[in-house]
PDB file of N, CA and C in Angstrom:
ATOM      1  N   UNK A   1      35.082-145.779 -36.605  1.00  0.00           N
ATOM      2  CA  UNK A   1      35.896-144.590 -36.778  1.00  0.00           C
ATOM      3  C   UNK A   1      36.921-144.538 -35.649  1.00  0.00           C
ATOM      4  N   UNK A   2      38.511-144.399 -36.186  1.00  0.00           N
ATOM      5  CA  UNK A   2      39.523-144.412 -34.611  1.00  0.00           C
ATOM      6  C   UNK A   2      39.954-142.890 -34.862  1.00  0.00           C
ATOM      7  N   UNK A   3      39.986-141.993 -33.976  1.00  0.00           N
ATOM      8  CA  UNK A   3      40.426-141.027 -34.091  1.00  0.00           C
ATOM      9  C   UNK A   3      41.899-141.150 -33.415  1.00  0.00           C
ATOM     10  N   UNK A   4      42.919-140.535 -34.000  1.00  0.00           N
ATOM     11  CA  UNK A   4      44.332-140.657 -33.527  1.00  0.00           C
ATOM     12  C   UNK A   4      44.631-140.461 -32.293  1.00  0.00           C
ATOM     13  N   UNK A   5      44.267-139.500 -31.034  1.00  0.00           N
ATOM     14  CA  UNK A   5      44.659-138.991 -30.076  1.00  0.00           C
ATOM     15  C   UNK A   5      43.710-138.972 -29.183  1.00  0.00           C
ATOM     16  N   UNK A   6      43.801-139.188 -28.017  1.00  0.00           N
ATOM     17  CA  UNK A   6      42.923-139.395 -26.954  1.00  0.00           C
ATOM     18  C   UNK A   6      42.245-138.005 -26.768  1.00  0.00           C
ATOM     19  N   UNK A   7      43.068-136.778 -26.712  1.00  0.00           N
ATOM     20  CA  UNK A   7      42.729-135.184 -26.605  1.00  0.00           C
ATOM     21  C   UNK A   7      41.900-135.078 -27.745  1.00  0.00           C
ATOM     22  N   UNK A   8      41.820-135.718 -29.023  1.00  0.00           N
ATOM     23  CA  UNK A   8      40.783-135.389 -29.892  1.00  0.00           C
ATOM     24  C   UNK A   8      39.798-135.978 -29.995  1.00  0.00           C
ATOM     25  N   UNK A   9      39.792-136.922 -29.345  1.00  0.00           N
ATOM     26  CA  UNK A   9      38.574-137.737 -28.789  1.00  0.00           C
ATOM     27  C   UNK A   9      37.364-137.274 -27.734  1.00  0.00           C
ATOM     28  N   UNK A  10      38.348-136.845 -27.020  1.00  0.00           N
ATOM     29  CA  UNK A  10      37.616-136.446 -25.636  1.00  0.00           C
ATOM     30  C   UNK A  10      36.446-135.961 -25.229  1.00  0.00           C
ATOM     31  N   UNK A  11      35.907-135.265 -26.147  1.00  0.00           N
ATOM     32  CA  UNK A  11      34.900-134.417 -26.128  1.00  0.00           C
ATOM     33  C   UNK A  11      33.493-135.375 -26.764  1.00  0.00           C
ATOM     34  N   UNK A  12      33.861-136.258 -27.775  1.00  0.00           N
ATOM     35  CA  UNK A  12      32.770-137.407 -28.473  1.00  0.00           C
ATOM     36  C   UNK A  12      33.026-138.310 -27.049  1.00  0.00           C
ATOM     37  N   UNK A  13      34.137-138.900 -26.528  1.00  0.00           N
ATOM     38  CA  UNK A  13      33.710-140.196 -25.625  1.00  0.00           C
ATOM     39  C   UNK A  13      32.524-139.562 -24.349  1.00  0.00           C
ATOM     40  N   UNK A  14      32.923-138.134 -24.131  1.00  0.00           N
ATOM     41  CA  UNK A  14      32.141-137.893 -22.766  1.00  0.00           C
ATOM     42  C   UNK A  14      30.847-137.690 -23.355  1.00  0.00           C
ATOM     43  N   UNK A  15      30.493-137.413 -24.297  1.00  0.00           N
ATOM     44  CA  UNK A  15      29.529-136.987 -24.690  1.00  0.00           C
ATOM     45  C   UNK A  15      28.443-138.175 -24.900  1.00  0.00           C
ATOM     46  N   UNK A  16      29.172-139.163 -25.591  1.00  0.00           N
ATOM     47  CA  UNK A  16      28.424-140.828 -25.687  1.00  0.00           C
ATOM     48  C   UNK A  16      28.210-141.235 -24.647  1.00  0.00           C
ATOM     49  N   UNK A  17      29.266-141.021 -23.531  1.00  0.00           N
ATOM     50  CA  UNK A  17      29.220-142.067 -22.365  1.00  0.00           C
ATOM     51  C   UNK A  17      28.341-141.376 -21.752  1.00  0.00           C
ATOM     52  N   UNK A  18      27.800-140.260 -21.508  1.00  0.00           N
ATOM     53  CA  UNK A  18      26.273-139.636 -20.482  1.00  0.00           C
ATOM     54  C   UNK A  18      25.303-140.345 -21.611  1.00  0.00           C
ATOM     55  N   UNK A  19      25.481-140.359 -22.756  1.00  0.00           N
ATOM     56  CA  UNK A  19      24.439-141.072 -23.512  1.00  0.00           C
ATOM     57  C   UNK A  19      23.882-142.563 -22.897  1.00  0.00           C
ATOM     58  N   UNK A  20      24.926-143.384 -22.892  1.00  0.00           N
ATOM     59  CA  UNK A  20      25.022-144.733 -23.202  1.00  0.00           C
ATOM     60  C   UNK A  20      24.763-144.634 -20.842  1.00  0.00           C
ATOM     61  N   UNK A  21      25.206-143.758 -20.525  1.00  0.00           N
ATOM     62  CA  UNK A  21      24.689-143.794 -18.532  1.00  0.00           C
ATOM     63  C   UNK A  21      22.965-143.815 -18.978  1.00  0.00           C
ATOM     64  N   UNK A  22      22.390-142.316 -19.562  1.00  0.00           N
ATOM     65  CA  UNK A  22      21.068-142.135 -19.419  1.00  0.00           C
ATOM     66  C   UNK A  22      20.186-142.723 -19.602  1.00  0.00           C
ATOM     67  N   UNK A  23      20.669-143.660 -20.706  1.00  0.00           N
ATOM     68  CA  UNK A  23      20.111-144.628 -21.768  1.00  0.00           C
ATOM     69  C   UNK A  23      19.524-146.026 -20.639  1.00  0.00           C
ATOM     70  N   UNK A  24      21.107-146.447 -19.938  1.00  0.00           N
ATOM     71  CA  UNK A  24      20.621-147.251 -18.916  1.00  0.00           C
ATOM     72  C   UNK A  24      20.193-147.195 -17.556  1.00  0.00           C
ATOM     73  N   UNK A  25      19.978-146.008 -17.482  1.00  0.00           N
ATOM     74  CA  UNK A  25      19.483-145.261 -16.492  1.00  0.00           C
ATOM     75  C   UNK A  25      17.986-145.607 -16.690  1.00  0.00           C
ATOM     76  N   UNK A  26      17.701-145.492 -17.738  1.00  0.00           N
ATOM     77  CA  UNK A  26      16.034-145.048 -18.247  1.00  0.00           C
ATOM     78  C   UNK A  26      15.717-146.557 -18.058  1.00  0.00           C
ATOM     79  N   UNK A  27      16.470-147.289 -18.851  1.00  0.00           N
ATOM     80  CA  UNK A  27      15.944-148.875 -19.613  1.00  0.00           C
ATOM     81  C   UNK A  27      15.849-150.042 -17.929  1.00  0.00           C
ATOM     82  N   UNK A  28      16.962-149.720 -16.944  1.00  0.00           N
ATOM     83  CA  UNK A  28      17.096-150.204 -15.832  1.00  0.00           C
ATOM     84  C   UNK A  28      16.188-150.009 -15.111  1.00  0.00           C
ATOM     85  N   UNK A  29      15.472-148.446 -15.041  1.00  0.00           N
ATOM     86  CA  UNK A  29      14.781-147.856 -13.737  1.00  0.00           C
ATOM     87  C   UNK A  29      15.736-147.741 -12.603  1.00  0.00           C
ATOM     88  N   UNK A  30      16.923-146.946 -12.828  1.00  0.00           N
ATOM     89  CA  UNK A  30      17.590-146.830 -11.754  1.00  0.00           C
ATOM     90  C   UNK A  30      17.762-145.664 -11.129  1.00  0.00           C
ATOM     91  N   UNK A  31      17.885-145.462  -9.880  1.00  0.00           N
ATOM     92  CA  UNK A  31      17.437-143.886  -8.980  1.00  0.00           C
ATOM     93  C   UNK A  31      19.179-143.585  -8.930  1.00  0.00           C
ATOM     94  N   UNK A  32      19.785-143.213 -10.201  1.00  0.00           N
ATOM     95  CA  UNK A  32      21.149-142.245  -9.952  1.00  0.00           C
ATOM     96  C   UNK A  32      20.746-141.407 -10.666  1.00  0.00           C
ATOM     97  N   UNK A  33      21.192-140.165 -10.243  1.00  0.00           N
ATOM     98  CA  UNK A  33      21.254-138.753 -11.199  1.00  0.00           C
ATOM     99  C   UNK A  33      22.739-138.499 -11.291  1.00  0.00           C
ATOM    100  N   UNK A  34      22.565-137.632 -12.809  1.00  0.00           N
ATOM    101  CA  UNK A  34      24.104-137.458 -13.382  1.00  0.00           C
ATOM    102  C   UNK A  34      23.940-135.933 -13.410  1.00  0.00           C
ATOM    103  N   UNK A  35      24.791-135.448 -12.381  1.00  0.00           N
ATOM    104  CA  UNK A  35      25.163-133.994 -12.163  1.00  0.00           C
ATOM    105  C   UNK A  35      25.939-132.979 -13.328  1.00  0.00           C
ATOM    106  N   UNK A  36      27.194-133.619 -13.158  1.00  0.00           N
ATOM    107  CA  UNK A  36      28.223-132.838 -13.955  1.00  0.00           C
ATOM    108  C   UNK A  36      29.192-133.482 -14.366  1.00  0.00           C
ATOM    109  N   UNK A  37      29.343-133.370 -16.322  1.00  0.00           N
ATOM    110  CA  UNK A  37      30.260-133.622 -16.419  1.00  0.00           C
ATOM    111  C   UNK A  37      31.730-132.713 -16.265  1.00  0.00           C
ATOM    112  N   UNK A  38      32.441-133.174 -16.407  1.00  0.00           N
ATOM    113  CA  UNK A  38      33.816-131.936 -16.487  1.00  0.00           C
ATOM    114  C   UNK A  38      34.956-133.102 -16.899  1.00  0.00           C
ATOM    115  N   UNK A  39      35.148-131.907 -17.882  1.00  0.00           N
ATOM    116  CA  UNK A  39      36.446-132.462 -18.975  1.00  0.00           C
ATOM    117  C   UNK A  39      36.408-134.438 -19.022  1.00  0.00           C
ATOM    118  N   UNK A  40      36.922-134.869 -18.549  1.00  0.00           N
ATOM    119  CA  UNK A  40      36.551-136.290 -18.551  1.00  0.00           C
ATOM    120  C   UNK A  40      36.484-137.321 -17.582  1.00  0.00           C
ATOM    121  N   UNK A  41      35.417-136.271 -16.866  1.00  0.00           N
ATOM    122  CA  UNK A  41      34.813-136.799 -15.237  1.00  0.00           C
ATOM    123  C   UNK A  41      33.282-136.469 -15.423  1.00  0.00           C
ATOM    124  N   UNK A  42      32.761-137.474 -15.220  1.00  0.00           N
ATOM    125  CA  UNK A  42      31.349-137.542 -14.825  1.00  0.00           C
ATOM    126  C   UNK A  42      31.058-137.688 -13.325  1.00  0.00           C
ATOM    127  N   UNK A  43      30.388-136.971 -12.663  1.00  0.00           N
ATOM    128  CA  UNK A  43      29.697-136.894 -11.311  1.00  0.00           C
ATOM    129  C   UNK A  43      28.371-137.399 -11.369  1.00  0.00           C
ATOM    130  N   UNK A  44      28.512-138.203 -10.579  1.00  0.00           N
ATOM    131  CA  UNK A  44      26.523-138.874 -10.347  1.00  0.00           C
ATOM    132  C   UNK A  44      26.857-138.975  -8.765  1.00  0.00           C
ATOM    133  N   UNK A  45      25.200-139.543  -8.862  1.00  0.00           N
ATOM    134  CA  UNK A  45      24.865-139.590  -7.512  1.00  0.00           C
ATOM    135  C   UNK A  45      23.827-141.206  -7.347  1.00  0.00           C
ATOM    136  N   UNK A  46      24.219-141.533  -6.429  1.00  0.00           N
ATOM    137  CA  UNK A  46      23.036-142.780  -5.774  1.00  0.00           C
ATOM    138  C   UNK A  46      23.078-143.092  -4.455  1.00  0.00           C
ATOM    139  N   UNK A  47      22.143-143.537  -4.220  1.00  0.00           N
ATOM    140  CA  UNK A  47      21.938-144.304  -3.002  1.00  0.00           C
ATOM    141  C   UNK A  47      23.550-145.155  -2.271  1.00  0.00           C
ATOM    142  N   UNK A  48      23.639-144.994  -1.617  1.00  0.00           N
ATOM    143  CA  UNK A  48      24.981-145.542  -0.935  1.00  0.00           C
ATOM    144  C   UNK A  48      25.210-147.185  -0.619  1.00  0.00           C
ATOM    145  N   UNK A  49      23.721-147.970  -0.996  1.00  0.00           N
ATOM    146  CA  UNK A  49      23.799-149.425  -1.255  1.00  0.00           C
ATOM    147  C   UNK A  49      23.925-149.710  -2.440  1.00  0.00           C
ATOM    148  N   UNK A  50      23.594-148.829  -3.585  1.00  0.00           N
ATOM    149  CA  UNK A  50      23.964-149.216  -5.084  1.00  0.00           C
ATOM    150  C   UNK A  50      25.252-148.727  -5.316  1.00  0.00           C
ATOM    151  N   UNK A  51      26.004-147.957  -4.287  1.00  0.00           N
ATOM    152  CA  UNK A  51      27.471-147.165  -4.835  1.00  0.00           C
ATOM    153  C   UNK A  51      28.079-148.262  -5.707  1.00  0.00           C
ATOM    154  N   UNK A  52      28.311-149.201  -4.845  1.00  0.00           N
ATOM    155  CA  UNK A  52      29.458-150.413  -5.734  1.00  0.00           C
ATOM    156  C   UNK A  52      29.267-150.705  -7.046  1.00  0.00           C
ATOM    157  N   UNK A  53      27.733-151.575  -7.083  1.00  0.00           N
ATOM    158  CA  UNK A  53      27.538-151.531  -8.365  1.00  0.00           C
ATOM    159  C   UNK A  53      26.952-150.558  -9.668  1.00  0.00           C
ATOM    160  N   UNK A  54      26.813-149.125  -8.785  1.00  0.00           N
ATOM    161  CA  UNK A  54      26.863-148.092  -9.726  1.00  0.00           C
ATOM    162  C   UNK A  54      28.177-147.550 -10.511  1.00  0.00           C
ATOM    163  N   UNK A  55      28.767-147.729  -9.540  1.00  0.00           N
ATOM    164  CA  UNK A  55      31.076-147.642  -9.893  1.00  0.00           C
ATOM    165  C   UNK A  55      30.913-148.654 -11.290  1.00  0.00           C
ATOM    166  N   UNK A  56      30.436-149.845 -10.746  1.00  0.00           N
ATOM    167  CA  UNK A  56      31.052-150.840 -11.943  1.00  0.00           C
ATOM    168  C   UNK A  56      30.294-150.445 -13.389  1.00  0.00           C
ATOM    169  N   UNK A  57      28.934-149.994 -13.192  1.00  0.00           N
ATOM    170  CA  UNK A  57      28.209-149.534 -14.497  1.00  0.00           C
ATOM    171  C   UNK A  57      28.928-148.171 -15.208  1.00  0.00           C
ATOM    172  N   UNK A  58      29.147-147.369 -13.906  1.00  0.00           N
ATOM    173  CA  UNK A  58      29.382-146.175 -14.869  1.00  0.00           C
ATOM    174  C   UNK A  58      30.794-146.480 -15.433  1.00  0.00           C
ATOM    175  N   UNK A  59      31.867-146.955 -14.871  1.00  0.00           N
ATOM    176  CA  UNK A  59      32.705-147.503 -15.521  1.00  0.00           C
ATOM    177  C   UNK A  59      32.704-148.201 -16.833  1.00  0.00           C
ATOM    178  N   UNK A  60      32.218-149.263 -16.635  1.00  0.00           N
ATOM    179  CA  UNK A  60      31.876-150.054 -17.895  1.00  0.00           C
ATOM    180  C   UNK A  60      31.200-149.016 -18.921  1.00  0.00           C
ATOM    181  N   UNK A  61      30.156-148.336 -18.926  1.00  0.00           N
ATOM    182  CA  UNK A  61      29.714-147.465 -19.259  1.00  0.00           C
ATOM    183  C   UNK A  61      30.666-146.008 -20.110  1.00  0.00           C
ATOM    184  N   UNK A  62      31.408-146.059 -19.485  1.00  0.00           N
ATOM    185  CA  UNK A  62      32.402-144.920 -20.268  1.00  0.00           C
ATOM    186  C   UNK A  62      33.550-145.847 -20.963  1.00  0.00           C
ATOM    187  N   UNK A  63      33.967-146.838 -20.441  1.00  0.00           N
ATOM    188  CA  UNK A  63      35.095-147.174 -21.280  1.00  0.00           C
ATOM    189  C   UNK A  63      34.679-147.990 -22.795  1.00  0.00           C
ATOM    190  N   UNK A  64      33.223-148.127 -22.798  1.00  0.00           N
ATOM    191  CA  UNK A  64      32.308-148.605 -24.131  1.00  0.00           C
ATOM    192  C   UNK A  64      32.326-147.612 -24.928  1.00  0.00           C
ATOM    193  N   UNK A  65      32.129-146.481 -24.560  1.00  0.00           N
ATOM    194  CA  UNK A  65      32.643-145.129 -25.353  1.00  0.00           C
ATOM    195  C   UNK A  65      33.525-144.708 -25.966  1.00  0.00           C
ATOM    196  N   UNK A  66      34.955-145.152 -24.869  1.00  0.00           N
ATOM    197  CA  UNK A  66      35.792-144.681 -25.268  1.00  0.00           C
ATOM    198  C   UNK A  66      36.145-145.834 -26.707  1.00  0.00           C
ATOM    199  N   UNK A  67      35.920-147.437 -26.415  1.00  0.00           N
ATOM    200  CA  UNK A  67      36.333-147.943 -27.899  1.00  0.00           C
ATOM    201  C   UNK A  67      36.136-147.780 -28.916  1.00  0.00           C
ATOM    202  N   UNK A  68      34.626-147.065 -28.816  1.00  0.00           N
ATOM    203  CA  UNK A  68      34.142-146.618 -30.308  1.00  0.00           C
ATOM    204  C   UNK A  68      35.119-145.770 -30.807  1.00  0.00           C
ATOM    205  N   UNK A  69      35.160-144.766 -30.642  1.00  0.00           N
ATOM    206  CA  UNK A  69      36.499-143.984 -30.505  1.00  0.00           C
ATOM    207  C   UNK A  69      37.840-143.999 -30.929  1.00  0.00           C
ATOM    208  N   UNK A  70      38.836-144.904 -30.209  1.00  0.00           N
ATOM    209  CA  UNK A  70      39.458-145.539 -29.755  1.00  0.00           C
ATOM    210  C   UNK A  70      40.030-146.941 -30.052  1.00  0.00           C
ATOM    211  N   UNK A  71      41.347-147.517 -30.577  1.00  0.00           N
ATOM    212  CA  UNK A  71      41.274-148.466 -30.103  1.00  0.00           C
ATOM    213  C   UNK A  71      40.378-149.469 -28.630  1.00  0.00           C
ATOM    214  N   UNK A  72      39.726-150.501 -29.412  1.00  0.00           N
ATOM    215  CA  UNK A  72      38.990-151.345 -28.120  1.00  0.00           C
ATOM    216  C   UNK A  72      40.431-151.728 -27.042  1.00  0.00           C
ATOM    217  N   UNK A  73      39.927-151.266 -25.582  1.00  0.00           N
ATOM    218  CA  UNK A  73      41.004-151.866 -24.629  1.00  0.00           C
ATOM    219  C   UNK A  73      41.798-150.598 -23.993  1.00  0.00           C
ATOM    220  N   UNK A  74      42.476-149.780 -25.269  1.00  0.00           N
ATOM    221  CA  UNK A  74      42.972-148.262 -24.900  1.00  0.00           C
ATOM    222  C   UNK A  74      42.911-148.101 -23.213  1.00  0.00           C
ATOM    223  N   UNK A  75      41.458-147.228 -23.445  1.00  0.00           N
ATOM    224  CA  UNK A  75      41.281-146.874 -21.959  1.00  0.00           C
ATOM    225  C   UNK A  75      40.733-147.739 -21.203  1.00  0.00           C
ATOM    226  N   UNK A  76      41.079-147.217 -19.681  1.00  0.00           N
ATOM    227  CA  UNK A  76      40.348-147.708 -18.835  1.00  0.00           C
ATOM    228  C   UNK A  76      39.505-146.413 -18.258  1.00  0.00           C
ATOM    229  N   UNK A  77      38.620-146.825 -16.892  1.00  0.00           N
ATOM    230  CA  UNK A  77      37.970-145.901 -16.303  1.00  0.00           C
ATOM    231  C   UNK A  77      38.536-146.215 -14.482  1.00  0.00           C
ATOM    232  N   UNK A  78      38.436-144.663 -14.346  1.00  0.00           N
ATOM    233  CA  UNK A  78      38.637-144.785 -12.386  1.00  0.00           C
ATOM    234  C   UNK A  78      37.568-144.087 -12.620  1.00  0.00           C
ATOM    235  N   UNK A  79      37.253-145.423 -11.436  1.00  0.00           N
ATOM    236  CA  UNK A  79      35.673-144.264 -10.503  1.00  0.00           C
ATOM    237  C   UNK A  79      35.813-144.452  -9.177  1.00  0.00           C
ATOM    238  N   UNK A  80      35.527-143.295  -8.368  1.00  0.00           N
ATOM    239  CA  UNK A  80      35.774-143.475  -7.274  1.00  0.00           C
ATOM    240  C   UNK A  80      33.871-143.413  -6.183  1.00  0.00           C
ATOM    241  N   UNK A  81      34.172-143.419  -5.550  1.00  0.00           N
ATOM    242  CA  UNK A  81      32.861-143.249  -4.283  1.00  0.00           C
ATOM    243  C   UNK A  81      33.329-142.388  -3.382  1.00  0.00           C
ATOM    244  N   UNK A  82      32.529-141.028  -3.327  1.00  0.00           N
ATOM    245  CA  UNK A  82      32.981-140.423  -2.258  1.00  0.00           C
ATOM    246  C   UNK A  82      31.754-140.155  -1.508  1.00  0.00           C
ATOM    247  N   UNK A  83      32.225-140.089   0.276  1.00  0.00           N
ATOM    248  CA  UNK A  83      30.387-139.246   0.736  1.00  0.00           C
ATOM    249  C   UNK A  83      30.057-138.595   0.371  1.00  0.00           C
ATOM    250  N   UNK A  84      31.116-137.112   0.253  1.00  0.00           N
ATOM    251  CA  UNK A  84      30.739-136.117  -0.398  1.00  0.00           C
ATOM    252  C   UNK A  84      31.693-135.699  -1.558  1.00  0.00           C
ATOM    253  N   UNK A  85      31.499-134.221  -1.792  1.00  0.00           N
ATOM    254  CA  UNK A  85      31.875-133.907  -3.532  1.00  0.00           C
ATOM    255  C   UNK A  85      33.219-133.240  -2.832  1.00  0.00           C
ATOM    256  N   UNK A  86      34.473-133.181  -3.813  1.00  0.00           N
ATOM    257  CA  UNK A  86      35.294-132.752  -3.038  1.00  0.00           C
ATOM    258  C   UNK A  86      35.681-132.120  -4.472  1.00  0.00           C
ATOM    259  N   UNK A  87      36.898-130.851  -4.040  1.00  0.00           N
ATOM    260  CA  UNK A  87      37.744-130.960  -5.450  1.00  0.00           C
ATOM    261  C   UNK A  87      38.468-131.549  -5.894  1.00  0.00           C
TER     262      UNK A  87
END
């Protein structure tokens, strides 16, 4: 299914992509928790030696979402690492 517009999408990709995080969250055994989403930002949390390769999962992780969606490729994902939560 491609839905035309990224704004009409938005709400199914975030919604899959905490799916398709929890999913490998569970299946991995991995110690991140997923706080909050907002509009089309997900907040987690981990350990500060898995940051890197938690960036690259949750990334990968949302932009698998978005193809279903989506033309495959469309989006990309920024994730950033911060110490703390900022606005």
């Amino acid at each position: 299914m491609i839905i035309k517009t990224i704004q009409e999408a938005n709400a199914s990709i975030l919604k899959l992509a905490l799916i398709y995080l929890q999913e490998r969250i569970d299946r991995e055994n991995l110690d991140v928790i997923i706080h909050l989403p907002i509009h089309d930002e997900i907040l987690s949390s981990c350990h500060k030696d898995f940051a890197t390769t938690w960036k690259k999962i949750q990334g990968e992780e949302m932009v698998r979402a978005a193809d279903v969606f989506l033309e495959p490729g469309l989006l990309g994902a920024d994730t950033d690492i911060l110490e703390v939560w900022t606005k």
